[in-house]
N, C-alpha and C. Protein backbone atom coordinates (compact mmCIF):
# COMPACT_ATOMS: atom_id res chain seq x y z
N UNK A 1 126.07 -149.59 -170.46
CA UNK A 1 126.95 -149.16 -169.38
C UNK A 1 128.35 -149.73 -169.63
N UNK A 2 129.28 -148.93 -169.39
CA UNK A 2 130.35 -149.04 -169.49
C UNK A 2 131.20 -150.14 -168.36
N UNK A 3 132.26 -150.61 -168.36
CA UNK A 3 132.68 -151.63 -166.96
C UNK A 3 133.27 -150.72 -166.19
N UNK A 4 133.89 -149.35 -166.60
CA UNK A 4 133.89 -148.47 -165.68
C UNK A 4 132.99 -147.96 -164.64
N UNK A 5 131.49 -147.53 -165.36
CA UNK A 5 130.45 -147.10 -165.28
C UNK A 5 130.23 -148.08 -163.56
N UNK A 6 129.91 -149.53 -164.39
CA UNK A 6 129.71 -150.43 -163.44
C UNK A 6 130.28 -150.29 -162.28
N UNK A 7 131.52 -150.67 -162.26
CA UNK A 7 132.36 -150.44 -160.85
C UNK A 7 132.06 -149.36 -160.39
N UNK A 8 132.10 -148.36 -160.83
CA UNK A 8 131.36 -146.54 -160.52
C UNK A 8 130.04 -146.65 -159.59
N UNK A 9 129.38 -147.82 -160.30
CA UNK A 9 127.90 -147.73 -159.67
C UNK A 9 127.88 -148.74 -158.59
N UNK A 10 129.02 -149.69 -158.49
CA UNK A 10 128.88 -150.56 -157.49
C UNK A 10 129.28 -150.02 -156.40
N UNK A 11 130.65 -148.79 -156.39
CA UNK A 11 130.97 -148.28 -155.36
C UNK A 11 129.86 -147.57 -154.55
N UNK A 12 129.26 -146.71 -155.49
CA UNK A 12 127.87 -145.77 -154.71
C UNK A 12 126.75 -146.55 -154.11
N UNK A 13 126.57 -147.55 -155.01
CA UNK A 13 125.06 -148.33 -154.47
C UNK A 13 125.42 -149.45 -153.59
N UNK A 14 126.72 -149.98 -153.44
CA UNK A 14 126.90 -151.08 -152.18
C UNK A 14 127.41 -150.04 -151.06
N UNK A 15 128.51 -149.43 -151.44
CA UNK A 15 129.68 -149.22 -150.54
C UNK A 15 129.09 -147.91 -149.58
N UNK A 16 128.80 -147.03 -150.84
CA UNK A 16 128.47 -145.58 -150.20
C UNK A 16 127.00 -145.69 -149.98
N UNK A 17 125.99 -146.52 -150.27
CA UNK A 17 124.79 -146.52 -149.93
C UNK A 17 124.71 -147.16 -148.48
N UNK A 18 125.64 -148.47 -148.01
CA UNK A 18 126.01 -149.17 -147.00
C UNK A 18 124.75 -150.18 -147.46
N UNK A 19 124.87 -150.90 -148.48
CA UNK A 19 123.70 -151.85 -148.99
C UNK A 19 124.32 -153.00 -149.64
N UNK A 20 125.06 -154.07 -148.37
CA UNK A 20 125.52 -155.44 -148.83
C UNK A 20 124.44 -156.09 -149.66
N UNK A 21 123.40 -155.99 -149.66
CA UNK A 21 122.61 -156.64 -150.40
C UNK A 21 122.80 -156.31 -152.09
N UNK A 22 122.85 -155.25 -152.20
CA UNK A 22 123.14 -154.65 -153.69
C UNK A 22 123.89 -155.14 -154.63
N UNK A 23 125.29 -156.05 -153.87
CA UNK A 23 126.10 -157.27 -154.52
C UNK A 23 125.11 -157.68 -155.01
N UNK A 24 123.96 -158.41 -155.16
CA UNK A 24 123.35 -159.25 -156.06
C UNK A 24 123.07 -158.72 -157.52
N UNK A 25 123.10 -157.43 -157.63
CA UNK A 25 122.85 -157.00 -159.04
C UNK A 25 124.34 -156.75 -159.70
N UNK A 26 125.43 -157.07 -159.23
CA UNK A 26 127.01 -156.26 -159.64
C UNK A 26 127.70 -157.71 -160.09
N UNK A 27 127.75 -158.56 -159.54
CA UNK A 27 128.76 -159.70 -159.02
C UNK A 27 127.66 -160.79 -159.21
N UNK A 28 128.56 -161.80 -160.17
CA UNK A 28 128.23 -163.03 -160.69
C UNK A 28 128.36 -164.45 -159.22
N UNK A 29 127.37 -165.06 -158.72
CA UNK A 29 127.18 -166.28 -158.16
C UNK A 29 128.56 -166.39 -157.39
N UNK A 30 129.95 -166.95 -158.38
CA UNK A 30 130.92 -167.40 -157.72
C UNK A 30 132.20 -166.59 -157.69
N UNK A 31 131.69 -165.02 -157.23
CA UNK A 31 132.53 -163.89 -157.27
C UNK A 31 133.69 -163.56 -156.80
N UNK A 32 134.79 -163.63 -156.58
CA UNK A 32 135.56 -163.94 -155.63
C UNK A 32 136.64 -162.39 -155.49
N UNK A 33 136.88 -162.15 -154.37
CA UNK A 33 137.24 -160.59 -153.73
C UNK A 33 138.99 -161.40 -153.57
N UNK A 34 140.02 -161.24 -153.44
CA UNK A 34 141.09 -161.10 -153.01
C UNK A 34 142.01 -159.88 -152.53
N UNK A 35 141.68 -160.31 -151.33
CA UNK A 35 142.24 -159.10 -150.42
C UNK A 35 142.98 -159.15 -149.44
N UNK A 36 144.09 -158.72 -149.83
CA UNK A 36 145.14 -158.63 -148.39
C UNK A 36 145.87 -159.92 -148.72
N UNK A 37 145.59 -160.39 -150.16
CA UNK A 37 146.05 -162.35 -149.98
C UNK A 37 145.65 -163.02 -150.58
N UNK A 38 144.20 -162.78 -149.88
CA UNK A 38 143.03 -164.26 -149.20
C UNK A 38 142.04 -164.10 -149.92
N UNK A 39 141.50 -164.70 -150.47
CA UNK A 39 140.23 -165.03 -150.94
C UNK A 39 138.80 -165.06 -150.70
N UNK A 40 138.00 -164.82 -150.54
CA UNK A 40 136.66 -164.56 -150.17
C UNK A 40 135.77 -165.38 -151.34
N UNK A 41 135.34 -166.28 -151.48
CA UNK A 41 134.92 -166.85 -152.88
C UNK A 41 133.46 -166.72 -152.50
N UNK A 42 132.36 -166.41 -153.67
CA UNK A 42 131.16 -166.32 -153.62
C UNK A 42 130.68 -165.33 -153.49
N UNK A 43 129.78 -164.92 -154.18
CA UNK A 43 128.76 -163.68 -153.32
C UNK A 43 127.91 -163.41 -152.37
N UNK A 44 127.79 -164.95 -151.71
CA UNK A 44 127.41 -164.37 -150.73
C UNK A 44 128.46 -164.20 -149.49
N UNK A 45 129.42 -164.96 -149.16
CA UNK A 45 130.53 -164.62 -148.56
C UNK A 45 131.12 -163.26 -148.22
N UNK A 46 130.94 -162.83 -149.74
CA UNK A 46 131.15 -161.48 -150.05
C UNK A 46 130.26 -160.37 -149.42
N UNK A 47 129.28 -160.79 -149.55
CA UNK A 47 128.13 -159.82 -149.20
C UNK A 47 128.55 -159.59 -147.40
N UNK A 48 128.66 -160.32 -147.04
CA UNK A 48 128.88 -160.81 -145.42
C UNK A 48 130.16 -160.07 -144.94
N UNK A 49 131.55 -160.16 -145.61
CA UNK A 49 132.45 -159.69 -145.85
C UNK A 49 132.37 -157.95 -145.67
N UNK A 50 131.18 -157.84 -146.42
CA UNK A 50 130.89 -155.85 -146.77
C UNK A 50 130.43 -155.90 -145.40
N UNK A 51 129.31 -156.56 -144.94
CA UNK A 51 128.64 -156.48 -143.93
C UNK A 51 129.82 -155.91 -142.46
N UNK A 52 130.65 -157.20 -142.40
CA UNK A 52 131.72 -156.86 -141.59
C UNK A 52 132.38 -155.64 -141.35
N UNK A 53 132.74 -155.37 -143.11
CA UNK A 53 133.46 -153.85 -142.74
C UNK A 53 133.39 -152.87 -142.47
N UNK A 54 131.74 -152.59 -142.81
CA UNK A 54 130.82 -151.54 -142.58
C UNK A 54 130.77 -151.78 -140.99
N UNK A 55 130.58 -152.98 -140.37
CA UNK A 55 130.34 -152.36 -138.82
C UNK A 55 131.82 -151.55 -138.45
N UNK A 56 133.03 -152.10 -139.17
CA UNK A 56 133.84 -151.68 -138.19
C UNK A 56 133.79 -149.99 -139.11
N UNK A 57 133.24 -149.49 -139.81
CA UNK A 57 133.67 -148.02 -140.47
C UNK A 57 132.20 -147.71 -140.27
N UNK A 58 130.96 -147.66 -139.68
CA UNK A 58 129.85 -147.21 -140.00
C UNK A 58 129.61 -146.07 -140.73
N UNK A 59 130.33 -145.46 -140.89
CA UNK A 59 129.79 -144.13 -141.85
C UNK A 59 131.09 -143.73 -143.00
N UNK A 60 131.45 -144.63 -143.26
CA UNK A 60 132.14 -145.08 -144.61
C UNK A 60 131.90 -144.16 -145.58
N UNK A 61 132.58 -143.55 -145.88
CA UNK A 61 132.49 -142.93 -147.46
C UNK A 61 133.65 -143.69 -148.53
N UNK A 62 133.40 -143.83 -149.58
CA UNK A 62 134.77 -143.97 -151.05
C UNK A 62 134.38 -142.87 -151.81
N UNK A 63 135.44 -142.08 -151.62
CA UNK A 63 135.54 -141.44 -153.30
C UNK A 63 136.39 -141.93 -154.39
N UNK A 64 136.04 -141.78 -155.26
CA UNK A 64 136.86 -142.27 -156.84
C UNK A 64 137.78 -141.36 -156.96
N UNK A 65 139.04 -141.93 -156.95
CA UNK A 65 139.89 -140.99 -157.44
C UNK A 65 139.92 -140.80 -159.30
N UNK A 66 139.72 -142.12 -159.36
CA UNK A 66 140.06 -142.24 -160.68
C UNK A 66 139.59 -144.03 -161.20
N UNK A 67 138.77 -144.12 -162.61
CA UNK A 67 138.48 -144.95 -162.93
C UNK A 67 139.33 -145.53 -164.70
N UNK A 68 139.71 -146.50 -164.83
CA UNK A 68 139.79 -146.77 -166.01
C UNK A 68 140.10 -147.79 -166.09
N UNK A 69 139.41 -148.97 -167.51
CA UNK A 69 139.54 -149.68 -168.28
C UNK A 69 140.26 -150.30 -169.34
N UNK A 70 140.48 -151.41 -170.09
CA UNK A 70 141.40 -151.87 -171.40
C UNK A 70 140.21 -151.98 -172.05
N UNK A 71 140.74 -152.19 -173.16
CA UNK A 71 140.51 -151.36 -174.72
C UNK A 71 139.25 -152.56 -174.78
N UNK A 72 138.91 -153.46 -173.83
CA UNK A 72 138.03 -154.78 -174.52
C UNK A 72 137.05 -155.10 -173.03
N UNK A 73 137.15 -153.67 -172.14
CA UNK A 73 136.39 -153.85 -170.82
C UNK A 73 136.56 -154.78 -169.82
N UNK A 74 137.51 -155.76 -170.37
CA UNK A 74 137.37 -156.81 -169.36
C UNK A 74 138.24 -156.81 -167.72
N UNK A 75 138.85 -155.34 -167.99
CA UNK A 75 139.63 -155.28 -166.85
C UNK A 75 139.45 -154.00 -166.10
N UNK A 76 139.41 -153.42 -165.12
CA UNK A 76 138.82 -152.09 -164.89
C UNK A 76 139.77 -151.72 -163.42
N UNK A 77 140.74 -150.64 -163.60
CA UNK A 77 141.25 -150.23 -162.48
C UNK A 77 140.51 -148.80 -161.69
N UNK A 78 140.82 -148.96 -160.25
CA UNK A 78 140.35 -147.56 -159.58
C UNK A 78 140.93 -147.59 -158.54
N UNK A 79 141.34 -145.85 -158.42
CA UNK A 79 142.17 -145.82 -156.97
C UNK A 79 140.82 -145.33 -156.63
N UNK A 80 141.08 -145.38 -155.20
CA UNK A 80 139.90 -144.49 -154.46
C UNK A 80 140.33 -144.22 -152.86
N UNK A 81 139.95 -143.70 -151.62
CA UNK A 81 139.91 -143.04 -150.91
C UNK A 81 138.41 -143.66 -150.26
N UNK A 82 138.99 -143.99 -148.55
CA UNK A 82 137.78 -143.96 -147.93
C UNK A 82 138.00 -143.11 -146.64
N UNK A 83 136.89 -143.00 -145.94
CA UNK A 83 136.57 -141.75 -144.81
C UNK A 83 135.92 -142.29 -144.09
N UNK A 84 135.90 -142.30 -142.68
CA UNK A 84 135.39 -143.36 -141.67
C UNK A 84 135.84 -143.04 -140.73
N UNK A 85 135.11 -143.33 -139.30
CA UNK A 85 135.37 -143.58 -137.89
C UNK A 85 135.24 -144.85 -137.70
N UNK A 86 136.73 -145.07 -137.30
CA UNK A 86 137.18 -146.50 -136.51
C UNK A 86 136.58 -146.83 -135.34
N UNK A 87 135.27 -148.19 -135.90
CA UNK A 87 134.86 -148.77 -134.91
C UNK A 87 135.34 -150.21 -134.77
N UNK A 88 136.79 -150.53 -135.27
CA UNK A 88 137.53 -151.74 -134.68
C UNK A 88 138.40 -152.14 -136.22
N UNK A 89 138.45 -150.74 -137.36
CA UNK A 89 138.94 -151.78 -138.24
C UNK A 89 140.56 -151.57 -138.26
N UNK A 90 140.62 -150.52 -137.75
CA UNK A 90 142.12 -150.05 -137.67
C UNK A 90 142.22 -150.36 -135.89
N UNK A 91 142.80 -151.54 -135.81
CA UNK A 91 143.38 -152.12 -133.86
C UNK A 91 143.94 -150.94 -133.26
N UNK A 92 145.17 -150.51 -134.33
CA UNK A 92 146.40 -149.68 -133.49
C UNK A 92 145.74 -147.97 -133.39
N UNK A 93 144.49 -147.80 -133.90
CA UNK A 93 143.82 -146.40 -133.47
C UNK A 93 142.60 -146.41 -133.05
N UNK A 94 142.81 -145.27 -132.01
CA UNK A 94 141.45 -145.47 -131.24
C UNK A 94 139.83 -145.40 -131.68
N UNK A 95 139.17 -145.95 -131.02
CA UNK A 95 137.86 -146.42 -131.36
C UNK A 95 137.18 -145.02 -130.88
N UNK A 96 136.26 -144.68 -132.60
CA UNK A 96 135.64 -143.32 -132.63
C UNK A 96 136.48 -142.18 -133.24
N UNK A 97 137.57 -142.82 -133.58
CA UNK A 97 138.72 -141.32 -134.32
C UNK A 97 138.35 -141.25 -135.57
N UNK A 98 138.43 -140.51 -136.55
CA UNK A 98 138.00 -140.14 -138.02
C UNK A 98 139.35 -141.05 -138.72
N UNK A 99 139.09 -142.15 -139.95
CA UNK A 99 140.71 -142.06 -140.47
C UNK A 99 140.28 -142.03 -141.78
N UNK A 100 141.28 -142.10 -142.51
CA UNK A 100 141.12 -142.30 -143.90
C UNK A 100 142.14 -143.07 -144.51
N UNK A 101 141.71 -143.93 -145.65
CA UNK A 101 143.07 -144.62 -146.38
C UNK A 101 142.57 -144.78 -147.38
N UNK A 102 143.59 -145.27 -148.45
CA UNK A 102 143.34 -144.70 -150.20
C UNK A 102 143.70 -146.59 -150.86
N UNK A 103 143.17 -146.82 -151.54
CA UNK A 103 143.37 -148.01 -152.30
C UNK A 103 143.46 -148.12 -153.51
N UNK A 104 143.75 -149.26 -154.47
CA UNK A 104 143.88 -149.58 -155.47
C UNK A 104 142.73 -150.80 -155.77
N UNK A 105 141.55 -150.96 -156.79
CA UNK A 105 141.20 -152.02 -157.13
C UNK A 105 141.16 -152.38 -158.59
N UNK A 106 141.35 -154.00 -158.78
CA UNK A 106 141.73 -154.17 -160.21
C UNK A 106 140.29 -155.32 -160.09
N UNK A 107 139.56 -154.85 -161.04
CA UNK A 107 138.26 -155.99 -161.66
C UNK A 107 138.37 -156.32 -162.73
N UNK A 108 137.77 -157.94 -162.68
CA UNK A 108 137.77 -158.76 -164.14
C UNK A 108 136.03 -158.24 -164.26
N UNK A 109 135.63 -157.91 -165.26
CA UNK A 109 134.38 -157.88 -165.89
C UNK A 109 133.95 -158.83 -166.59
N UNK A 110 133.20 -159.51 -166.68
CA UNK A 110 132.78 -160.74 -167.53
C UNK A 110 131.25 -160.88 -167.80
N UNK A 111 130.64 -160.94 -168.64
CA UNK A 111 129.59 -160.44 -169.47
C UNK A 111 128.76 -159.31 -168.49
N UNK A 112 129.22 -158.44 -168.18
CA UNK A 112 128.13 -157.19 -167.44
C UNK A 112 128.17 -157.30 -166.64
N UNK A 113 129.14 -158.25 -165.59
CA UNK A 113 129.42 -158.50 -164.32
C UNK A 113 130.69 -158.49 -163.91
N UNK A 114 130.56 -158.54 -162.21
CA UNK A 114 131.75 -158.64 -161.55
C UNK A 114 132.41 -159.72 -161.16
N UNK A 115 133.33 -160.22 -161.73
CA UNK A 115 133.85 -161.41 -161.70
C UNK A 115 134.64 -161.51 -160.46
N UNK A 116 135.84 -161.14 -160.42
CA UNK A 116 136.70 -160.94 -159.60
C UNK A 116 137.61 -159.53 -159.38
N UNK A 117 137.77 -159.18 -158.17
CA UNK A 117 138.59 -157.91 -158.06
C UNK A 117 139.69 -158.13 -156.94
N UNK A 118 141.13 -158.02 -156.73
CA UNK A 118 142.25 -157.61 -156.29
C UNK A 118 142.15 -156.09 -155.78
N UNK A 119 142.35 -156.01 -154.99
CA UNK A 119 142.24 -154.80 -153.70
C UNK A 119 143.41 -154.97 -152.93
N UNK A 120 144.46 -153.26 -153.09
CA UNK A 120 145.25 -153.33 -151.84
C UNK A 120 144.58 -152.14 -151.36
N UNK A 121 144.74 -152.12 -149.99
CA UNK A 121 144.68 -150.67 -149.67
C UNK A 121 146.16 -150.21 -148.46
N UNK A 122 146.04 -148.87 -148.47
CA UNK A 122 147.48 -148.44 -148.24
C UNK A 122 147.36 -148.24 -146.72
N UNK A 123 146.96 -149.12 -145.67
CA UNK A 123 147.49 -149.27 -143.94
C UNK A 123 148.10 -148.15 -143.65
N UNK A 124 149.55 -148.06 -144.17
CA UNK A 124 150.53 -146.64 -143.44
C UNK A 124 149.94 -145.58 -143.62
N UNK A 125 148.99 -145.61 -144.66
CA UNK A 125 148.27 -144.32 -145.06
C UNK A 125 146.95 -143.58 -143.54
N UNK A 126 146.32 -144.59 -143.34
CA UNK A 126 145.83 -144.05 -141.82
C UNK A 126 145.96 -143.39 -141.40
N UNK A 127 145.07 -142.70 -141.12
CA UNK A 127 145.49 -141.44 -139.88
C UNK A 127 144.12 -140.98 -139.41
């Protein structure tokens, strides 16, 4: 499997399956998410973290816009797109409206795993 591949499969089987548990096969022990900033260190933190976001989007979709890698796997970018009804993650829109917003994530790969990933996603984009 490719580190594209990977991230490919982590999006479907954590994100779009809604299966925080599934981090345990993607993401190495002391995994760490940086988002918005801030740090999230660990996998299980992490796992807890998904847990969170999913209540506030319960029916969450990501699509891939687009996946790609450097020449030695160890780095793996993807924009993507999510689809959701706001059940508290967006404050300034109402609870139960459809929104969507599009992101950027950058992962370190490190032997067949997920090391660390940098995530913005685009707020103004909402709607």
């Amino acid at each position: 499997m490719t580190s594209s591949e990977l991230v490919e499969a982590f999006w479907d089987q954590v994100w779009n399956a809604h299966d925080p548990d599934a981090v345990e096969r993607f993401v190495i022990p002391d995994f760490v998410i940086t988002n918005a900033g801030h740090d999230i260190v660990g996998r299980d933190a992490f796992r807890e973290w998904i847990r969170a976001f999913l209540q506030q989007l319960p029916d969450l979709r990501l699509d891939v816009i687009e996946t790609f890698e450097n020449a030695d796997g160890t780095r793996v970018a993807s924009r993507w797109r999510i689809h959701g009804t706001n059940q508290g993650y967006l404050p300034t829109a109402e609870l139960g409206v459809p929104i969507t917003f599009s992101g950027t994530a950058v992962w370190e790969v490190r032997d067949g795993k997920l090391a660390h990933n940098w995530v913005e996603r685009s707020a103004a984009e909402v709607a």
